[in-house]
N, C-alpha and C. Protein backbone atom coordinates (compact mmCIF):
# COMPACT_ATOMS: atom_id res chain seq x y z
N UNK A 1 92.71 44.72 103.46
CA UNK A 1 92.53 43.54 104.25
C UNK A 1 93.00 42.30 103.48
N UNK A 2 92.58 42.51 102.05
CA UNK A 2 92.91 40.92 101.31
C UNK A 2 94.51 40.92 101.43
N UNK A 3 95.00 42.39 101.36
CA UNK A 3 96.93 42.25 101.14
C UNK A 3 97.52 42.05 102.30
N UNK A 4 96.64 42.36 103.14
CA UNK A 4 97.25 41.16 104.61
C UNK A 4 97.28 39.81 104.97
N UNK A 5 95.53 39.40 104.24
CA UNK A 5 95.85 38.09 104.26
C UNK A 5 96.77 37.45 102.99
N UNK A 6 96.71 37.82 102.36
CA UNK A 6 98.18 37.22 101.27
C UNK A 6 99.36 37.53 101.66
N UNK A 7 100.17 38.67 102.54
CA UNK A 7 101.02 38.54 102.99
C UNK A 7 101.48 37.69 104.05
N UNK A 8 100.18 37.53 104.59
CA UNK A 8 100.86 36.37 105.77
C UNK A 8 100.07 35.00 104.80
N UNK A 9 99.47 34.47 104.07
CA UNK A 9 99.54 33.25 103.64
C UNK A 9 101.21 33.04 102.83
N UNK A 10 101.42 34.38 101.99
CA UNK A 10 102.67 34.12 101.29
C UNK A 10 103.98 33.87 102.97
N UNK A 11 103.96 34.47 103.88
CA UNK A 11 105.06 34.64 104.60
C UNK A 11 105.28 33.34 105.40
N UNK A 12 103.61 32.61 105.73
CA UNK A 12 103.35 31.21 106.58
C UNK A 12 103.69 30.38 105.29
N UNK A 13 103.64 30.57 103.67
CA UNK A 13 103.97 29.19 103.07
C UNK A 13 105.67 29.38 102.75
N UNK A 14 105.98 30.55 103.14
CA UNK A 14 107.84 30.45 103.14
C UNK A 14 108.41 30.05 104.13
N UNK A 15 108.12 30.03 105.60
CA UNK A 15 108.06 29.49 106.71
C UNK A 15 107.86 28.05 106.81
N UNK A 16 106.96 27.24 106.36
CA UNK A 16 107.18 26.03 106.33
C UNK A 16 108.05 25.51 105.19
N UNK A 17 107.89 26.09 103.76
CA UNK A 17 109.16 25.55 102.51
C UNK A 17 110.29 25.56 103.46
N UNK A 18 110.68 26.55 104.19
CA UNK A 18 112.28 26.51 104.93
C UNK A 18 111.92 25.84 106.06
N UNK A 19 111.08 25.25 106.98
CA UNK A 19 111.11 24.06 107.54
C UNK A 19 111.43 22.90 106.86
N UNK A 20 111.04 22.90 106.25
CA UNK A 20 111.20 21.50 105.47
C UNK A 20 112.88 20.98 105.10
N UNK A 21 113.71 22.37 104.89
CA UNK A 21 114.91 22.02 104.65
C UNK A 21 115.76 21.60 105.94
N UNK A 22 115.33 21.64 107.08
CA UNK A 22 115.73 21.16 107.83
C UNK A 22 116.21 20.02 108.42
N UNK A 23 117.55 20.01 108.09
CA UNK A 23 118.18 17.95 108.43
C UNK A 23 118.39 18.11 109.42
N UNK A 24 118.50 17.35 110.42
CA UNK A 24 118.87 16.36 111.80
C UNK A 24 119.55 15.04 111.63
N UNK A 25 120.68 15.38 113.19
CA UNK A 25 121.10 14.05 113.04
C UNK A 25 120.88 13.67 114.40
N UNK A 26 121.34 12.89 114.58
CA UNK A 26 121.27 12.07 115.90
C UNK A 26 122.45 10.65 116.23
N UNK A 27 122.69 11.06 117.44
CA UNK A 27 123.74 9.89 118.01
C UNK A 27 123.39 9.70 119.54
N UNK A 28 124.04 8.64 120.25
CA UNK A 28 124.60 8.20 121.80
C UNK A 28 125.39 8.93 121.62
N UNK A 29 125.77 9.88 122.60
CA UNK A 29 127.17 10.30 123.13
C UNK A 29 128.04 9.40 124.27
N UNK A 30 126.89 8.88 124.93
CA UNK A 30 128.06 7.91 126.01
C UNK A 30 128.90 6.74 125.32
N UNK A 31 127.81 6.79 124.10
CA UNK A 31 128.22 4.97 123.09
C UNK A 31 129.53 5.70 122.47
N UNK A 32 129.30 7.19 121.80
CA UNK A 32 129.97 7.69 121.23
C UNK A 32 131.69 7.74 121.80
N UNK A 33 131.35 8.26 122.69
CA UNK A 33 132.46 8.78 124.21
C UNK A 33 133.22 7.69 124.55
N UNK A 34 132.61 6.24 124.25
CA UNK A 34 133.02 4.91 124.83
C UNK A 34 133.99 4.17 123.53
N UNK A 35 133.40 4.71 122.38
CA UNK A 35 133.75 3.76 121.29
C UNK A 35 135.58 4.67 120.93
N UNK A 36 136.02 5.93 121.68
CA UNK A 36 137.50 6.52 121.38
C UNK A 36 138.07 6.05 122.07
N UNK A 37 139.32 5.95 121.30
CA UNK A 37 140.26 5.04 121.49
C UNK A 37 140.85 5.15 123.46
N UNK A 38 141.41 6.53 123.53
CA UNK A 38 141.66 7.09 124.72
C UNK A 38 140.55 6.72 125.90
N UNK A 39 139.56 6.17 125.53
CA UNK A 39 138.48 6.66 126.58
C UNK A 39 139.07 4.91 127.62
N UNK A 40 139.43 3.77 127.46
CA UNK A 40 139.92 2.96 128.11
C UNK A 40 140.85 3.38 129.44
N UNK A 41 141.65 4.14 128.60
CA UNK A 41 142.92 4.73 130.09
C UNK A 41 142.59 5.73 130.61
N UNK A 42 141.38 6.53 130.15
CA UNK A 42 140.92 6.98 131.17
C UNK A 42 140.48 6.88 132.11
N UNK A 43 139.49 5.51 131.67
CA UNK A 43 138.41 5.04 132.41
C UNK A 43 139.27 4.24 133.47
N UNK A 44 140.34 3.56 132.84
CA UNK A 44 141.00 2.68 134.14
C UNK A 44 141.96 3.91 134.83
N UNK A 45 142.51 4.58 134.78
CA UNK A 45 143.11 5.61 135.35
C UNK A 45 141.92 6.38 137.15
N UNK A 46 140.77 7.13 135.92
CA UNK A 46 139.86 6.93 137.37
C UNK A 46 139.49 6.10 137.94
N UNK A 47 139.18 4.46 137.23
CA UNK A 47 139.17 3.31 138.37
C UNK A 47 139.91 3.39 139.59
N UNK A 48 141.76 3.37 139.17
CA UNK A 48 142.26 3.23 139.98
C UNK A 48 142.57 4.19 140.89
N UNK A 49 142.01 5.51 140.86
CA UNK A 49 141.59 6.89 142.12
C UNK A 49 140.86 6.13 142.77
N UNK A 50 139.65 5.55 142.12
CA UNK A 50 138.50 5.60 142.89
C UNK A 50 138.89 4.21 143.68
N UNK A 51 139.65 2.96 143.11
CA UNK A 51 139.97 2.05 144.18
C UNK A 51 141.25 2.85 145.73
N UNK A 52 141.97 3.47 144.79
CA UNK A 52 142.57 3.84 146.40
C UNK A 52 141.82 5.09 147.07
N UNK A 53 141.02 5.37 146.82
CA UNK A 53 140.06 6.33 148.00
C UNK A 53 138.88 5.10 148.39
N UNK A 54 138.60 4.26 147.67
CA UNK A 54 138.04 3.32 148.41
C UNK A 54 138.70 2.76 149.34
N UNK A 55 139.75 1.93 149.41
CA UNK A 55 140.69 1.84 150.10
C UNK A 55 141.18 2.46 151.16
N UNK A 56 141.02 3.43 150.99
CA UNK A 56 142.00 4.66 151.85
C UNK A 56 140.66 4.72 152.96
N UNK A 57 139.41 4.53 152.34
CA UNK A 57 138.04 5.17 153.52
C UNK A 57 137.68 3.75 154.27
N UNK A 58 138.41 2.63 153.32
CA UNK A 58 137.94 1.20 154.16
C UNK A 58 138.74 1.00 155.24
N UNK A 59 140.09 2.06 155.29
CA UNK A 59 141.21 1.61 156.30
C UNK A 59 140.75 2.34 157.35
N UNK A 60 139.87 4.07 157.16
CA UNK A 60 139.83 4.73 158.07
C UNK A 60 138.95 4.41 158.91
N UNK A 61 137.34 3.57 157.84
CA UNK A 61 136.07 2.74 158.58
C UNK A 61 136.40 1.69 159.77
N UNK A 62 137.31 0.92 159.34
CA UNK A 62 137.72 -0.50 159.98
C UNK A 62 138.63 -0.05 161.71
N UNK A 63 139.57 1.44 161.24
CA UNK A 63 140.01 1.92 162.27
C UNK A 63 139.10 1.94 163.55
N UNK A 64 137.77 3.12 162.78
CA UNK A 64 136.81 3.64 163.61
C UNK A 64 136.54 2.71 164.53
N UNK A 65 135.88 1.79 163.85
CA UNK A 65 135.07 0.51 164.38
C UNK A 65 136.04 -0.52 164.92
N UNK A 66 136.94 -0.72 165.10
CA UNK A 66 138.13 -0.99 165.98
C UNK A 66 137.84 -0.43 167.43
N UNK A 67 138.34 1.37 167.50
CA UNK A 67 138.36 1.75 168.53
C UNK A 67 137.08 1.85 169.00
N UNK A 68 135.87 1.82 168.44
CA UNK A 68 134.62 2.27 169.07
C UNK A 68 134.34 1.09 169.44
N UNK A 69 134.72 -0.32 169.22
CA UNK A 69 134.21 -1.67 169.91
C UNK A 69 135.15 -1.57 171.35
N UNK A 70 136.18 -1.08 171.12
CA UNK A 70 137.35 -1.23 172.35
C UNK A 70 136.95 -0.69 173.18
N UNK A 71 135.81 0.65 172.80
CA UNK A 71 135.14 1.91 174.06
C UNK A 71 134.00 0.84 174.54
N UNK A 72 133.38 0.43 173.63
CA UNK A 72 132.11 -0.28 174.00
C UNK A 72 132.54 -1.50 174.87
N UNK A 73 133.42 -2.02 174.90
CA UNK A 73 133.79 -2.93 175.71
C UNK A 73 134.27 -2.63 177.32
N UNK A 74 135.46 -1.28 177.19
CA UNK A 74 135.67 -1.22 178.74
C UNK A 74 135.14 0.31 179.04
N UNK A 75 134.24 0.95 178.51
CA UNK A 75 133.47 2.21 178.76
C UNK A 75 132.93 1.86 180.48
N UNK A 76 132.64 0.61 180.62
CA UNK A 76 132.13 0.79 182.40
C UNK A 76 133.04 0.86 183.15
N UNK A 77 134.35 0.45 183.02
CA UNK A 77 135.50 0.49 183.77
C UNK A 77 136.10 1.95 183.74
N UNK A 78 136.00 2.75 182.64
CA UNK A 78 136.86 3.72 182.84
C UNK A 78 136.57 4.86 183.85
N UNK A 79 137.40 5.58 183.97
CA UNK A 79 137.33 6.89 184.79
C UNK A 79 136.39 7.88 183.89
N UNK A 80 135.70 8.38 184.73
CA UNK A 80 134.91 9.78 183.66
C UNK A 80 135.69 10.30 182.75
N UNK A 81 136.39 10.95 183.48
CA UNK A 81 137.47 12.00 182.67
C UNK A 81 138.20 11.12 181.29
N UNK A 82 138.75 10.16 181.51
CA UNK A 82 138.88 9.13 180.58
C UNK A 82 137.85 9.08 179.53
N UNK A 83 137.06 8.13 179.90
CA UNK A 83 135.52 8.32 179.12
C UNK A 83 135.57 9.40 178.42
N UNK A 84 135.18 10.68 178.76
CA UNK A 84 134.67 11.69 178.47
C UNK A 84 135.56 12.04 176.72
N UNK A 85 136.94 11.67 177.21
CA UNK A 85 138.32 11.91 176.19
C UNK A 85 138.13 11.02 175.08
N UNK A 86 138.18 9.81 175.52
CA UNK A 86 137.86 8.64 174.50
C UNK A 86 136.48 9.03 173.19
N UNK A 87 135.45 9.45 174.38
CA UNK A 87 134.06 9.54 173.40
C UNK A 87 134.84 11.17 172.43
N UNK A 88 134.84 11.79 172.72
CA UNK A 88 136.01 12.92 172.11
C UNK A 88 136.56 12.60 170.94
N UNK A 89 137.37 11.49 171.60
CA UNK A 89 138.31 11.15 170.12
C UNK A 89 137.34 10.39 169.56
N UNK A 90 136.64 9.27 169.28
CA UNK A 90 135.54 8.86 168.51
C UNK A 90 134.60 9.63 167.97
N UNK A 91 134.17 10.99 168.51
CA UNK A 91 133.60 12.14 167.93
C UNK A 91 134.64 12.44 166.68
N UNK A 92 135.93 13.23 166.93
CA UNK A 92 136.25 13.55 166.34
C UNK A 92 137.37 13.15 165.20
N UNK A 93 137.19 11.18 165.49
CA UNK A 93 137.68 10.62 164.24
C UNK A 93 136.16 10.24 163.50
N UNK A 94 135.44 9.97 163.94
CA UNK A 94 134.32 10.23 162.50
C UNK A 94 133.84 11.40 162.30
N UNK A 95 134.18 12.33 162.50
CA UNK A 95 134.27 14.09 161.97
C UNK A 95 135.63 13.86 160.49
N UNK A 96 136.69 13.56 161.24
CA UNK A 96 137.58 13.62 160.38
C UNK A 96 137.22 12.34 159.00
N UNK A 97 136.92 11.30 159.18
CA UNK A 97 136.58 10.56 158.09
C UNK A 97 134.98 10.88 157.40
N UNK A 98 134.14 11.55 158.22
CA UNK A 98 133.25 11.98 157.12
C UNK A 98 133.99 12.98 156.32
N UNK A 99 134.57 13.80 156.77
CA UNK A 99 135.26 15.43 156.14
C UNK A 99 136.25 14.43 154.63
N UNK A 100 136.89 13.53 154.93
CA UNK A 100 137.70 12.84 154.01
C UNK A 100 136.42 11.77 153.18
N UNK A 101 135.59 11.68 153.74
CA UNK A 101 134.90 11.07 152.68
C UNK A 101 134.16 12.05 151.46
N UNK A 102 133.62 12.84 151.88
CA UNK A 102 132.96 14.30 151.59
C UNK A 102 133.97 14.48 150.31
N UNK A 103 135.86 15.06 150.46
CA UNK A 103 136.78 15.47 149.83
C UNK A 103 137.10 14.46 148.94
N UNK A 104 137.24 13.09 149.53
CA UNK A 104 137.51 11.93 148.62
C UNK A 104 136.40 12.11 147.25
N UNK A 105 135.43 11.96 147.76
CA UNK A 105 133.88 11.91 146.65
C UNK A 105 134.30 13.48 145.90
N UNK A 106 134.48 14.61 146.44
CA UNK A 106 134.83 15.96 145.40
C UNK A 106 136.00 15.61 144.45
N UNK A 107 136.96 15.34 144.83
CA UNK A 107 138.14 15.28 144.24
C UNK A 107 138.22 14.07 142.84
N UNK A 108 137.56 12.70 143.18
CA UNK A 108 137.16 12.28 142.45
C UNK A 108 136.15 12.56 141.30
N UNK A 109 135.23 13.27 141.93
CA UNK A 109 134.12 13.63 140.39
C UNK A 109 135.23 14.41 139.76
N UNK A 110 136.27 15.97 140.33
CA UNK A 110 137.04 16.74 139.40
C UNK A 110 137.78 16.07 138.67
N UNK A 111 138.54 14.57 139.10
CA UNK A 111 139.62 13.75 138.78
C UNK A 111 138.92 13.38 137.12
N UNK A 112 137.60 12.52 137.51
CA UNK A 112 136.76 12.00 136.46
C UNK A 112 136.52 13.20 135.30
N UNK A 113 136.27 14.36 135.77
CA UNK A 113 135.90 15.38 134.52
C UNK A 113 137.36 15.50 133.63
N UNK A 114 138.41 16.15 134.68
CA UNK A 114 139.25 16.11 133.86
C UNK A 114 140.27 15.13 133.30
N UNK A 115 140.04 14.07 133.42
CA UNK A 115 140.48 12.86 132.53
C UNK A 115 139.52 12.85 131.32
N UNK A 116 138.31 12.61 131.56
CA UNK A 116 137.69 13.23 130.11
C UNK A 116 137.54 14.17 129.64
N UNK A 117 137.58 15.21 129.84
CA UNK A 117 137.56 16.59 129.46
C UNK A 117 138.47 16.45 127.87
N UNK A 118 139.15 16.06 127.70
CA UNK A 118 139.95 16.09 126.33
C UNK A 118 139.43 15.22 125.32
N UNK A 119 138.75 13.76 126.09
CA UNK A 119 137.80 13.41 124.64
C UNK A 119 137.04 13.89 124.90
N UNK A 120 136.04 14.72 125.31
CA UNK A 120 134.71 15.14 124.97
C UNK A 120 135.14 16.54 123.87
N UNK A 121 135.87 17.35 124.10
CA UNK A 121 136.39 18.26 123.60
C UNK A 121 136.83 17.91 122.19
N UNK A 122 137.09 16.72 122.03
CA UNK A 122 137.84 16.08 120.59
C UNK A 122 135.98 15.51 120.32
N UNK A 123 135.08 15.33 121.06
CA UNK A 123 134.13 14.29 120.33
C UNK A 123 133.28 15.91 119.62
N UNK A 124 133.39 16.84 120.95
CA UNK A 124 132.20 17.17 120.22
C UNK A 124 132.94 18.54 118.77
N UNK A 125 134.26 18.54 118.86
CA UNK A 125 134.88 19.40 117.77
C UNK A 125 134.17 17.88 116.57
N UNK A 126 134.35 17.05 116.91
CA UNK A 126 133.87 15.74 115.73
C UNK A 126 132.50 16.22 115.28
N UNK A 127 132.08 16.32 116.38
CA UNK A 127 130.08 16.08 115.75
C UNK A 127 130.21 17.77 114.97
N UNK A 128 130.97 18.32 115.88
CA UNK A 128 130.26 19.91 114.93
C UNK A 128 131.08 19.90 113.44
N UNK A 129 132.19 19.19 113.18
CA UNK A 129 132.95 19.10 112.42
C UNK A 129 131.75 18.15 111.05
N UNK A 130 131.25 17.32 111.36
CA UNK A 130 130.03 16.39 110.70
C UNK A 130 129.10 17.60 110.64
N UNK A 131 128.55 17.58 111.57
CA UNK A 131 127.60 18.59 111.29
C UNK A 131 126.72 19.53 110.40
N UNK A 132 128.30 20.33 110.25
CA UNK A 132 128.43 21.65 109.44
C UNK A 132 128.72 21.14 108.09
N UNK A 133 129.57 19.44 108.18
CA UNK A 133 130.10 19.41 106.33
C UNK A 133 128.51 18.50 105.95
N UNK A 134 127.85 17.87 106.69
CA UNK A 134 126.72 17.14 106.34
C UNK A 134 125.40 18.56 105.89
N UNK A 135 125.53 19.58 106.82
CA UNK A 135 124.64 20.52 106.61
C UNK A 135 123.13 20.54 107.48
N UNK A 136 123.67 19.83 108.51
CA UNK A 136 122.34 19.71 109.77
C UNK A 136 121.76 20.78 110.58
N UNK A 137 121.00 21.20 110.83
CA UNK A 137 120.68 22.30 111.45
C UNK A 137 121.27 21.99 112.86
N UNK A 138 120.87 20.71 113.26
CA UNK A 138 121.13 20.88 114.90
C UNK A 138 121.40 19.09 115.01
N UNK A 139 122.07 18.67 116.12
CA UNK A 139 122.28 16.91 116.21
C UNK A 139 122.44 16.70 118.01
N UNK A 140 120.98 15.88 117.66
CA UNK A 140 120.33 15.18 118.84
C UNK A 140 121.15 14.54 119.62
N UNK A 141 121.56 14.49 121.11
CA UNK A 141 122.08 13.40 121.55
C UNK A 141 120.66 12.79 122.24
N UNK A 142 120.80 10.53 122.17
CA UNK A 142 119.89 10.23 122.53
C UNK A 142 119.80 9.50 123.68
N UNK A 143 121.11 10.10 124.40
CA UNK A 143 121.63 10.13 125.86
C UNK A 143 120.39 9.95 126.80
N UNK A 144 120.31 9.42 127.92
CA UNK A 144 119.63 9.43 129.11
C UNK A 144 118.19 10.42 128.71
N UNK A 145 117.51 9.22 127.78
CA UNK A 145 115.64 9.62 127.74
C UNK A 145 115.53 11.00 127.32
N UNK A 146 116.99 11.75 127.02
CA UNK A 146 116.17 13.20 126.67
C UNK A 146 115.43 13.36 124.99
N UNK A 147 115.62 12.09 124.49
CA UNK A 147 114.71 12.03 123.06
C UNK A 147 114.43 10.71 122.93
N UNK A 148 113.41 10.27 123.41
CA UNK A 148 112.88 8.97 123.64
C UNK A 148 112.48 8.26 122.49
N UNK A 149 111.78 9.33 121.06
CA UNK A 149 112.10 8.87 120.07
C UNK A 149 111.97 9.84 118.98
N UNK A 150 112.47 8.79 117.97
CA UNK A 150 113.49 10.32 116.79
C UNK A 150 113.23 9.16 115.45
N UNK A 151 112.43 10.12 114.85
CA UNK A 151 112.13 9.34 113.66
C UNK A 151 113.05 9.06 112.44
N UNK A 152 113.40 8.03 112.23
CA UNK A 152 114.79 7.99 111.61
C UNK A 152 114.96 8.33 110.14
N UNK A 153 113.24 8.61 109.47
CA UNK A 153 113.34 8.62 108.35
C UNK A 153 113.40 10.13 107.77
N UNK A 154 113.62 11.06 109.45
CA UNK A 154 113.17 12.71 109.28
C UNK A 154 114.79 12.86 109.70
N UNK A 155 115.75 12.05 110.34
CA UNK A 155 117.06 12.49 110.73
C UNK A 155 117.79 11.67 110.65
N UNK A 156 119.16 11.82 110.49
CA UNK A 156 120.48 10.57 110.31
C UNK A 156 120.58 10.35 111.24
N UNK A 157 120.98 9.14 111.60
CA UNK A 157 121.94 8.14 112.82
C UNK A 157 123.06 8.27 112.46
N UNK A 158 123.87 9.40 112.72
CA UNK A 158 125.53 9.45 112.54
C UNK A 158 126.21 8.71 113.87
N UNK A 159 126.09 7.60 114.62
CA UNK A 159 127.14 6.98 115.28
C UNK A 159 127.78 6.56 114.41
N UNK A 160 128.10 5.58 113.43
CA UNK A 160 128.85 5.01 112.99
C UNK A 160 129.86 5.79 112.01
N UNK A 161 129.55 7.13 111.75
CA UNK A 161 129.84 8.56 110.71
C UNK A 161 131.09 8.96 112.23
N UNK A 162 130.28 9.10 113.08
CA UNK A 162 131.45 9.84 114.83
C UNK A 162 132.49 8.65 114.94
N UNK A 163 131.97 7.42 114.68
CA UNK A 163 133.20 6.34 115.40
C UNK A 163 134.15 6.37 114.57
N UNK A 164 134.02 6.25 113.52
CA UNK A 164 134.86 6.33 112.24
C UNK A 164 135.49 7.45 112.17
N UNK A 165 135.25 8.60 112.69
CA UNK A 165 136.01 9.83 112.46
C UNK A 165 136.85 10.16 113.17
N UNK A 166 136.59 9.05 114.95
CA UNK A 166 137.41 9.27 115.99
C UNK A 166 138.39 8.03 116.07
N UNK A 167 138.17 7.34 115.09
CA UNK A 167 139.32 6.09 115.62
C UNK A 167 141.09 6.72 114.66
């Protein structure tokens, strides 16, 4: 019984000695992501998708609402059969501009990934590249509240170690 409890006091005080060697680092990745050089023409590159699909959905909105004031105006005059065609096509031009708004909004998030897709790929070959020569077990991003706080005197703040490595 005693060589059990000394094996696990000896096995629980080797278990924490090798906790202890444990470094951490920590960075922003969006600050990170923002501060490479490339990340500007990207960012204006998807701007300017996202202004001409804005564009493109303000021409198809303004259409709609064009012809649907023109129905609302002589809808008492017309013939049924008329009517009936008109409400038709107003059905099925805001069918067609939700369907293009829907595709506009997909095509854009893919547009946005893969314009960045090549710095994130270059940031995070960076951090694992730090990482491994610093000797960290693992490195925090302190991105959107998922580590609200990180004691600085138990882990490095390598932003300024990532910006420097990516400029």
């Amino acid at each position: 019984m005693k060589r059990i409890f000394l094996f696990l006091f000896v096995a629980i005080f080797a278990f924490a000695a090798e906790a202890q060697d444990f470094k951490f680092a920590y960075f922003s990745y969006g600050e990170a992501l923002k501060s490479m050089p490339d990340y500007e023409l990207a960012a204006t590159n998807v701007n300017k998708l996202r202004n001409q699909y804005d564009n493109e959905l303000k021409k198809a909105e303004d259409e709609f609402n064009a012809k649907y004031e023109d129905f609302l105006e002589n809808q008492r005059t017309l013939a049924p059969a008329i009517l009936d065609k008109r409400q038709a096509e107003l059905q099925e031009l805001l069918q067609k501009n939700l369907k293009f708004k829907e595709e506009a909004k997909r095509l854009l998030s893919q547009a946005e990934n893969d314009a960045f897709a090549p710095l994130k790929r270059k940031l995070n070959a960076t951090v694992k590249k730090i990482g491994m020569e610093r000797g960290y077990a693992f490195v925090l991003n302190t991105d959107g509240d998922a580590c609200p706080y990180v004691d600085s005197t138990k882990g490095d703040d390598i932003s300024v170690i990532i910006a420097d490595a990516l400029k």
